[in-house]
C-alpha atoms as a PDB file:
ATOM      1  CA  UNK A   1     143.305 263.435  39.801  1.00  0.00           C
ATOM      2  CA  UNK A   2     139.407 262.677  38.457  1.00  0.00           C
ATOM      3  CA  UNK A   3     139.169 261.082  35.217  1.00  0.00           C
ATOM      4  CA  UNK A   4     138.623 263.394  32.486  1.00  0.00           C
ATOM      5  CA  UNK A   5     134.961 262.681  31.324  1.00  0.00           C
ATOM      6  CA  UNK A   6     134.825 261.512  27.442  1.00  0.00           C
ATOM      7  CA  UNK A   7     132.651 263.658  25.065  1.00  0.00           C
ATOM      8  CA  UNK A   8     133.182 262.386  21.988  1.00  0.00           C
ATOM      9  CA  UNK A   9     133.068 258.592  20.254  1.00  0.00           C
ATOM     10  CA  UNK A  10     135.449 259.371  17.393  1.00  0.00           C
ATOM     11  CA  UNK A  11     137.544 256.799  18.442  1.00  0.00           C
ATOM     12  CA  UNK A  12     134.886 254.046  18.961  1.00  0.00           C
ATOM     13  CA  UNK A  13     133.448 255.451  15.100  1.00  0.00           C
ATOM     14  CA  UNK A  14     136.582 255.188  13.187  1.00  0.00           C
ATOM     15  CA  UNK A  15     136.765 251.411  14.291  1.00  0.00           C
ATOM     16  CA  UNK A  16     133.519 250.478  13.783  1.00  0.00           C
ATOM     17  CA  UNK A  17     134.039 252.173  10.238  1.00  0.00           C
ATOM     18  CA  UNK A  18     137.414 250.736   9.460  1.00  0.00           C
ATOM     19  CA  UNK A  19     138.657 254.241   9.014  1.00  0.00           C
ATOM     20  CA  UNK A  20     142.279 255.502  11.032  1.00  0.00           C
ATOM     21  CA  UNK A  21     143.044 258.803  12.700  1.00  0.00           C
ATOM     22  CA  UNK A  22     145.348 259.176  10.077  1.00  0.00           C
ATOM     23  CA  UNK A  23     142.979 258.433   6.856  1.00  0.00           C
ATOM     24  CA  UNK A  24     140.599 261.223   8.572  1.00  0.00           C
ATOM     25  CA  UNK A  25     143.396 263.545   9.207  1.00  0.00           C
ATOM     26  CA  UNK A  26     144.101 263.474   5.441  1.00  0.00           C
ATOM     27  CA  UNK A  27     140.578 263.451   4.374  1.00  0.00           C
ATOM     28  CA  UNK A  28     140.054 266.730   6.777  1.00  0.00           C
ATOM     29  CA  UNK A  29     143.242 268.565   5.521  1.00  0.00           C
ATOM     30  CA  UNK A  30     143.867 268.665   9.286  1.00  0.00           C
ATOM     31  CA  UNK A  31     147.153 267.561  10.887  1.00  0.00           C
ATOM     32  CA  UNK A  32     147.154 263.958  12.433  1.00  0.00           C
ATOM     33  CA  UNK A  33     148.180 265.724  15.712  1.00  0.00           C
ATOM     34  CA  UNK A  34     145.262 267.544  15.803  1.00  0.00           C
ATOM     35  CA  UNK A  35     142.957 264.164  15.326  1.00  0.00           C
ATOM     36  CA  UNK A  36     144.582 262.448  17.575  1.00  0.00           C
ATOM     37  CA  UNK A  37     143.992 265.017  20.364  1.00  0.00           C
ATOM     38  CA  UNK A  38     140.312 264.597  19.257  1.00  0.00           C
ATOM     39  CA  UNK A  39     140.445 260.902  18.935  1.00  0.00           C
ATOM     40  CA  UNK A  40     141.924 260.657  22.797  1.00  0.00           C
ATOM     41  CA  UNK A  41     139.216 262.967  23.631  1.00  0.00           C
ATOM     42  CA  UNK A  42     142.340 265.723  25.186  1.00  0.00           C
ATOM     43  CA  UNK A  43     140.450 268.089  22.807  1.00  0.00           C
ATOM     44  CA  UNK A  44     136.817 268.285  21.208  1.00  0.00           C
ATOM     45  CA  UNK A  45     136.556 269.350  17.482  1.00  0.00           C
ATOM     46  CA  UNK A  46     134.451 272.070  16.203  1.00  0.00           C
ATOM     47  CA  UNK A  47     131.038 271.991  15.393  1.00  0.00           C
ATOM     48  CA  UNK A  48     131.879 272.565  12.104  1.00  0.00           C
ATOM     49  CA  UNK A  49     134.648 269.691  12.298  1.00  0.00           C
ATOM     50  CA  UNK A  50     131.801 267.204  13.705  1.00  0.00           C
ATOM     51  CA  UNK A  51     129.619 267.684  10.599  1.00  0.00           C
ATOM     52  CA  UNK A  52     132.149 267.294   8.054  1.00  0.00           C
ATOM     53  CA  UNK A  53     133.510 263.665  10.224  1.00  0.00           C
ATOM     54  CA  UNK A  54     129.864 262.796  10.417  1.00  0.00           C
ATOM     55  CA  UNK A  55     129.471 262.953   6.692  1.00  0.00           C
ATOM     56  CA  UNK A  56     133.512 261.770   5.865  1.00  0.00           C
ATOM     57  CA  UNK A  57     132.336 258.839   8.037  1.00  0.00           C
ATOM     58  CA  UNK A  58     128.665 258.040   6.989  1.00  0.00           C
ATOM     59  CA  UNK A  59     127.054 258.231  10.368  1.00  0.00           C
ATOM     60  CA  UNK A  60     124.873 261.172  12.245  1.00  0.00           C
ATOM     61  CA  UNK A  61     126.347 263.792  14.485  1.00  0.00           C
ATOM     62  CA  UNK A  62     125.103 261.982  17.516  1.00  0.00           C
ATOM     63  CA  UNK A  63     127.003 258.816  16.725  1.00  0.00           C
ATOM     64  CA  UNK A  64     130.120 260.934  17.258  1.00  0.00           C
ATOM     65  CA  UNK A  65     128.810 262.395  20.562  1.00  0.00           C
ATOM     66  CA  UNK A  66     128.856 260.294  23.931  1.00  0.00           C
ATOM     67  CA  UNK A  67     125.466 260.245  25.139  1.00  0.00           C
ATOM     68  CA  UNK A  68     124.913 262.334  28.647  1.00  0.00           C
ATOM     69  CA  UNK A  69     123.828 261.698  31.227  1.00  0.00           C
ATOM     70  CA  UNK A  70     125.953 258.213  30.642  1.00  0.00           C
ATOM     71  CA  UNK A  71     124.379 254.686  31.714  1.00  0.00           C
ATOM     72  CA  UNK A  72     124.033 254.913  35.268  1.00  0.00           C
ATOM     73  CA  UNK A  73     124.929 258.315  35.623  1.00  0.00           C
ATOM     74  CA  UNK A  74     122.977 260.745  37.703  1.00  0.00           C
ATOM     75  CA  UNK A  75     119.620 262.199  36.184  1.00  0.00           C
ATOM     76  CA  UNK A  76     118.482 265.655  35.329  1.00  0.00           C
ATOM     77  CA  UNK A  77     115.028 266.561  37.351  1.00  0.00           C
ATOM     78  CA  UNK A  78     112.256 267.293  34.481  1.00  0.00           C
ATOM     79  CA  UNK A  79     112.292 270.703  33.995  1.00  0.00           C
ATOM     80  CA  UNK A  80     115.995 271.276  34.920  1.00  0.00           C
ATOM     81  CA  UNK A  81     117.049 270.717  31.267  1.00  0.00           C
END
């Protein structure tokens, strides 16, 4: 079975931050299942749910989004985008 490819950093943030799954869940009125479906990258948040962590947490957006293509991955042609 392939790897499921990552899209989000939330995990990676919250650490860096010294924040839990569970502080955000309670900060977000969200249940901790739910963040930690997002935090395990099973399930990707909302937009919406992206801006509020982004400003819960301090940080851009981006910072909570994996970049793509990742480090070594394959490259889009110019004007494929």
């Amino acid at each position: 079975m392939p790897e499921k490819r990552k899209l989000n950093r939330l995990k990676v943030v919250l650490a860096e931050r010294g924040k839990t799954a569970v502080w955000l869940a309670e900060q977000m009125g969200k249940d901790i299942a739910t963040v930690s479906r997002w935090n395990r990258n099973v399930q990707q948040p909302s937009l919406e749910s992206l801006f509020e962590m982004a400003e819960l947490l301090g940080v851009e957006v981006c910072e909570l989004l994996e970049k793509y293509p990742p480090q070594g991955g394959a490259k889009i042609p110019p004007g494929k985008s």
